[in-house]
N, C-alpha and C. Protein backbone atom coordinates (compact mmCIF):
# COMPACT_ATOMS: atom_id res chain seq x y z
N UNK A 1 6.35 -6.81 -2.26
CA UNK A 1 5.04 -6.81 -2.88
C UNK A 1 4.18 -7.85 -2.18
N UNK A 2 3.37 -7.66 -1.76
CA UNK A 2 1.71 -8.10 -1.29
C UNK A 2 0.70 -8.48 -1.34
N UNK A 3 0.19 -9.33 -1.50
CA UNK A 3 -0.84 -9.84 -2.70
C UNK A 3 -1.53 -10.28 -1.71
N UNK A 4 -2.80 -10.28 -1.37
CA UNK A 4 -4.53 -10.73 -0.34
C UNK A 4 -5.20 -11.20 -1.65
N UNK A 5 -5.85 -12.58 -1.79
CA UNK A 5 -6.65 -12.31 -2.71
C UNK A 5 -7.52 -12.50 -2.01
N UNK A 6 -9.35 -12.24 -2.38
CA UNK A 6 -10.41 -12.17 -1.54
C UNK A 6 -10.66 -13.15 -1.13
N UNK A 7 -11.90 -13.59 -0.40
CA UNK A 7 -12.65 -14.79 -0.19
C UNK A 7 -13.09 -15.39 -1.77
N UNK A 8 -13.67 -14.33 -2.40
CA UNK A 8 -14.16 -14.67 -3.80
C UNK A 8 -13.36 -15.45 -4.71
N UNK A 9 -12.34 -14.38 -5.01
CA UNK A 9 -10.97 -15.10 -5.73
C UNK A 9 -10.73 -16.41 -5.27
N UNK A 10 -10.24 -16.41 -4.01
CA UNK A 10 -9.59 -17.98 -3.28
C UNK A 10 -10.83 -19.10 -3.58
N UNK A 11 -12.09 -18.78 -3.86
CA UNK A 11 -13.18 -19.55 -4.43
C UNK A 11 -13.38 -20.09 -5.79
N UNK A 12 -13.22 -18.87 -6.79
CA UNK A 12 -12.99 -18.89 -7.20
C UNK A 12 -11.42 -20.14 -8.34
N UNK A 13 -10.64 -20.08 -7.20
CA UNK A 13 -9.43 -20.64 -7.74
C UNK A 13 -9.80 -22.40 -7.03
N UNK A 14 -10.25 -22.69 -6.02
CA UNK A 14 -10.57 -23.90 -5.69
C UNK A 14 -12.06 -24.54 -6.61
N UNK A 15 -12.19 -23.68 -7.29
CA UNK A 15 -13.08 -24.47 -8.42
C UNK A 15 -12.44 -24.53 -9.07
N UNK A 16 -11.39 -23.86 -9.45
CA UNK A 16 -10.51 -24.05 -10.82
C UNK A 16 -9.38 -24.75 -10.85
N UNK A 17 -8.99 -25.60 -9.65
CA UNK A 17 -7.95 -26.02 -9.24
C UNK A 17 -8.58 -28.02 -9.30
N UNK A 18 -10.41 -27.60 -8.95
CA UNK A 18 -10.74 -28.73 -8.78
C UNK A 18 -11.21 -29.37 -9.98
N UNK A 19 -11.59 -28.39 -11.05
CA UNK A 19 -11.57 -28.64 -12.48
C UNK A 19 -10.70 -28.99 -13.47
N UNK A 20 -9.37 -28.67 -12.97
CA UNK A 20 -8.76 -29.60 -13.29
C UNK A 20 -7.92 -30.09 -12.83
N UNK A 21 -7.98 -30.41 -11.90
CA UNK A 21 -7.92 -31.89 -11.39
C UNK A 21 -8.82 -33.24 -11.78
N UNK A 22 -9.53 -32.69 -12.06
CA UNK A 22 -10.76 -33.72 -12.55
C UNK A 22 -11.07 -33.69 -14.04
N UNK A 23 -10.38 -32.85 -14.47
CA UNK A 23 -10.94 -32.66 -16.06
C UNK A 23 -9.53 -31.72 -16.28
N UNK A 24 -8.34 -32.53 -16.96
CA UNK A 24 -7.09 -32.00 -16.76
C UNK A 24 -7.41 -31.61 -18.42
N UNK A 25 -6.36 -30.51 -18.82
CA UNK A 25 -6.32 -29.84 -20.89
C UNK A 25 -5.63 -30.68 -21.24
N UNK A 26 -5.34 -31.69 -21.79
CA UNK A 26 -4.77 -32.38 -21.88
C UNK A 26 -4.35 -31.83 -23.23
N UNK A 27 -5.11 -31.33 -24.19
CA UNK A 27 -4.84 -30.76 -25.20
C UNK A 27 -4.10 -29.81 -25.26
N UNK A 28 -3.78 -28.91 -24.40
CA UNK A 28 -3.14 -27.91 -24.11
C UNK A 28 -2.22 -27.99 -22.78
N UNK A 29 -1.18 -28.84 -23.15
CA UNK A 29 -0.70 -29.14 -21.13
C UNK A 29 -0.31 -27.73 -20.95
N UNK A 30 0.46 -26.61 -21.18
CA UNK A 30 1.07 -25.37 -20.93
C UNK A 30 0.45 -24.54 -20.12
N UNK A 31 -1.04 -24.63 -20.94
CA UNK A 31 -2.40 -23.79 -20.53
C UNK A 31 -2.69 -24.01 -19.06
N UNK A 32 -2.64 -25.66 -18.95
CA UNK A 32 -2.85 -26.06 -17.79
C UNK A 32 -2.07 -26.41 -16.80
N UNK A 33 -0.89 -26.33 -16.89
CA UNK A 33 0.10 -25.76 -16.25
C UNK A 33 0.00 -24.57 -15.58
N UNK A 34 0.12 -23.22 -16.79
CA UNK A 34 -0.21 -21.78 -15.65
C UNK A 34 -1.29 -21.80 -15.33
N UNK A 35 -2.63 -22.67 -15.78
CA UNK A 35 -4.04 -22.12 -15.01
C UNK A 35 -4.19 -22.89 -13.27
N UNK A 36 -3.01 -23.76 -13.45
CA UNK A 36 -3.00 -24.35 -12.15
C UNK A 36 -1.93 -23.87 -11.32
N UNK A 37 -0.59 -22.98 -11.74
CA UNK A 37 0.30 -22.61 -11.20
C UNK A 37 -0.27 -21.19 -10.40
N UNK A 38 -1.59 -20.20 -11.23
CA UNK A 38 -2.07 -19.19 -11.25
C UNK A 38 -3.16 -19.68 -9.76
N UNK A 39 -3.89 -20.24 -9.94
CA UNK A 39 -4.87 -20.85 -9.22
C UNK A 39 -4.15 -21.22 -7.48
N UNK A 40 -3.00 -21.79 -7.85
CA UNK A 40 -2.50 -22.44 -6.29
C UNK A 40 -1.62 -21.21 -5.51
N UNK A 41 -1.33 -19.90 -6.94
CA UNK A 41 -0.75 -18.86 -6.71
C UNK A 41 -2.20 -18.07 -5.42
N UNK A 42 -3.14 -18.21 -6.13
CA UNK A 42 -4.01 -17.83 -5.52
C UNK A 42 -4.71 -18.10 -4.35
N UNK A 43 -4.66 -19.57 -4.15
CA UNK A 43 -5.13 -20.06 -2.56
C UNK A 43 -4.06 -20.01 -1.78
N UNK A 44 -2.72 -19.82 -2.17
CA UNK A 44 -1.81 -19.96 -1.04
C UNK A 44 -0.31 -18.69 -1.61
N UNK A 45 -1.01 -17.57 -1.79
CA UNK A 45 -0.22 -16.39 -1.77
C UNK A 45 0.87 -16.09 -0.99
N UNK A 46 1.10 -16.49 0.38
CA UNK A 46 2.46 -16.22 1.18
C UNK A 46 3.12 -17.85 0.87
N UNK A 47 2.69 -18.93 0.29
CA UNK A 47 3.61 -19.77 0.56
C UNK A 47 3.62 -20.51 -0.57
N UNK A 48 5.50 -20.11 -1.13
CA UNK A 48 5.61 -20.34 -2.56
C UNK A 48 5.45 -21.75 -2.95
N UNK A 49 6.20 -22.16 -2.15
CA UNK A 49 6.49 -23.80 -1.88
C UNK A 49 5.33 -24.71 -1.82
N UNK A 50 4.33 -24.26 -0.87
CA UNK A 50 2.72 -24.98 -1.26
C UNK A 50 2.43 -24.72 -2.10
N UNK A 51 2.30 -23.68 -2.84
CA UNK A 51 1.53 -23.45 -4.82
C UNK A 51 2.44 -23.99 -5.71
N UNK A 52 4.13 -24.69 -5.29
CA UNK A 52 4.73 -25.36 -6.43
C UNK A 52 4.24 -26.88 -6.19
N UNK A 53 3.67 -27.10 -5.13
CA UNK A 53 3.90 -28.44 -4.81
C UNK A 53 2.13 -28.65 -5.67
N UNK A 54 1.07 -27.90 -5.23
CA UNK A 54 -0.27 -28.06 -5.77
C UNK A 54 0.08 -27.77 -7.22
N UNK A 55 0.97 -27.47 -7.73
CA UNK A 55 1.08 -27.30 -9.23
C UNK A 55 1.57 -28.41 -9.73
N UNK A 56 2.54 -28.77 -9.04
CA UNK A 56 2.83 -30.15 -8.74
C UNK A 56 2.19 -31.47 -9.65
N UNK A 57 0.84 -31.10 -8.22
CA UNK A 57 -0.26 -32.67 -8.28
C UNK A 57 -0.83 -32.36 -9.58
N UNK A 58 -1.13 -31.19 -9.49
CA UNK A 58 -1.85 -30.64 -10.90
C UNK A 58 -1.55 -31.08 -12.06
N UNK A 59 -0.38 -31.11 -12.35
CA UNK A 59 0.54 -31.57 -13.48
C UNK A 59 0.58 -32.83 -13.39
N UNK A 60 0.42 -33.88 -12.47
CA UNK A 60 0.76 -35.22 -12.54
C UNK A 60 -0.34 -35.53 -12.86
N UNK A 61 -1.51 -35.00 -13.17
CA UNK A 61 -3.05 -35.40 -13.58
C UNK A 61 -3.18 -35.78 -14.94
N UNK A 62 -2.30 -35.00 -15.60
CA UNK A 62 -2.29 -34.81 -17.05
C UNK A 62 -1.41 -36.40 -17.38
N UNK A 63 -2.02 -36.55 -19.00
CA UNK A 63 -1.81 -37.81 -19.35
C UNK A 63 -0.22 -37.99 -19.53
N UNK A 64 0.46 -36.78 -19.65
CA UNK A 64 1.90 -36.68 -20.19
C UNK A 64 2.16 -35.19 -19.45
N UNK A 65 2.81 -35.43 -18.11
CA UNK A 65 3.19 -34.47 -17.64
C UNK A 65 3.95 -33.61 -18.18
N UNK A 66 4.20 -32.14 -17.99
CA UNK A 66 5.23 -31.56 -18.43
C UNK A 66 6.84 -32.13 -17.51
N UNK A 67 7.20 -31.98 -18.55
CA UNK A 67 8.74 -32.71 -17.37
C UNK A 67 9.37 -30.67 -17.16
N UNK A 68 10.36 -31.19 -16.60
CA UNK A 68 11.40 -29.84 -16.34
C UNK A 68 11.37 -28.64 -17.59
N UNK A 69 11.88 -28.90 -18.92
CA UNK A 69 11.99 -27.75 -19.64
C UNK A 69 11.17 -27.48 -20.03
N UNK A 70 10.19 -28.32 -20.24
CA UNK A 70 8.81 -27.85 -20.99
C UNK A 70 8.09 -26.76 -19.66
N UNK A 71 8.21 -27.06 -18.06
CA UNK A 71 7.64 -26.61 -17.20
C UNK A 71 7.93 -25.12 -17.31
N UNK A 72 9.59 -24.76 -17.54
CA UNK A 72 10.44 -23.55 -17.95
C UNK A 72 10.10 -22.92 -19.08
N UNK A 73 9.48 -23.35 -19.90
CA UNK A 73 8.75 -22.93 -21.32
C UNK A 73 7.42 -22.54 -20.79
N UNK A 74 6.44 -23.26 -20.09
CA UNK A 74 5.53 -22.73 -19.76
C UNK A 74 5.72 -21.40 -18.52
N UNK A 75 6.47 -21.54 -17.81
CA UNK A 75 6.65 -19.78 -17.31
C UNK A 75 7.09 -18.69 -18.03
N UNK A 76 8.06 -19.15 -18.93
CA UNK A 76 8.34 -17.91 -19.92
C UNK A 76 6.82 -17.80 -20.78
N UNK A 77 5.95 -18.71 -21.41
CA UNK A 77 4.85 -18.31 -21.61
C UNK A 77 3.92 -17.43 -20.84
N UNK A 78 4.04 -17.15 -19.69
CA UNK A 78 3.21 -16.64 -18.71
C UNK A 78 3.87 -15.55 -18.32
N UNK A 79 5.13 -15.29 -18.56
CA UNK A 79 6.29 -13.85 -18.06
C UNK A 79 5.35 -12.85 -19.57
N UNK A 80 5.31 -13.61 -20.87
CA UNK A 80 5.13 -12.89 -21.90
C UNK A 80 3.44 -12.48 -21.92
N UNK A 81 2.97 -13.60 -21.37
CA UNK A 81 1.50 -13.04 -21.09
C UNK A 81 1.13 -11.72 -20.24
N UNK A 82 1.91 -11.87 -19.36
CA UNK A 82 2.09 -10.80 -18.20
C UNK A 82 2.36 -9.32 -18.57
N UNK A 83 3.85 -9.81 -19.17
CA UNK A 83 4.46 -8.15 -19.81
C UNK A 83 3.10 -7.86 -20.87
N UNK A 84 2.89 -8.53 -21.44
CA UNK A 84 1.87 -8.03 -22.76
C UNK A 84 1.11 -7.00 -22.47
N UNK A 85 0.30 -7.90 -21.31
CA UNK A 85 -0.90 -7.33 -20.50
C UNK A 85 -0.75 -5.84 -20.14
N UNK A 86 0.82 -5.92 -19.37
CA UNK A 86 1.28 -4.54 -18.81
C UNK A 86 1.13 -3.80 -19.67
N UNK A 87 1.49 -3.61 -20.81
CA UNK A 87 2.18 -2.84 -21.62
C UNK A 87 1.38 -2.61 -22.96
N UNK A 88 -0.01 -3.23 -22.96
CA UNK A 88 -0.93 -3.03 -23.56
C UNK A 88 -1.63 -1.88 -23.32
């Protein structure tokens, strides 16, 4: 499977990558977890390893990072978002 995202999208996601970075959910770390895991998914589509590492920094922004299981909780949040979507 194959994924191009546009010029738009990849614009798109470097505003949203730079938003929070600068203005992290702190209220919601999970949220901001996949909106930054989604986002780095998006500027760097062939390379998994650069969008874990920018998810990474992303996460170290926040006042109380997610550590390891909580990180694993937030992808199963995002597997269920996904299927939903599908299957809606």
């Amino acid at each position: 499977m194959s994924f191009k995202p546009t010029k738009k999208q990849q614009n798109e996601a470097m505003a949203g990558v730079f938003e929070l970075y600068h203005n992290p959910i702190n209220e919601n770390r999970y949220d901001h977890y996949i909106y930054s895991f989604l986002n780095a998914l998006m500027l760097y589509p062939d390379d998994f390893k650069q969008a874990l590492e920018l998810t990474s920094k992303l996460n170290n922004q926040l006042i109380q990072p997610l550590t390891e299981p909580e990180k694993e909780l937030a992808y199963q949040q995002l597997e269920t978002r996904w299927a939903d979507d599908l299957f809606d």
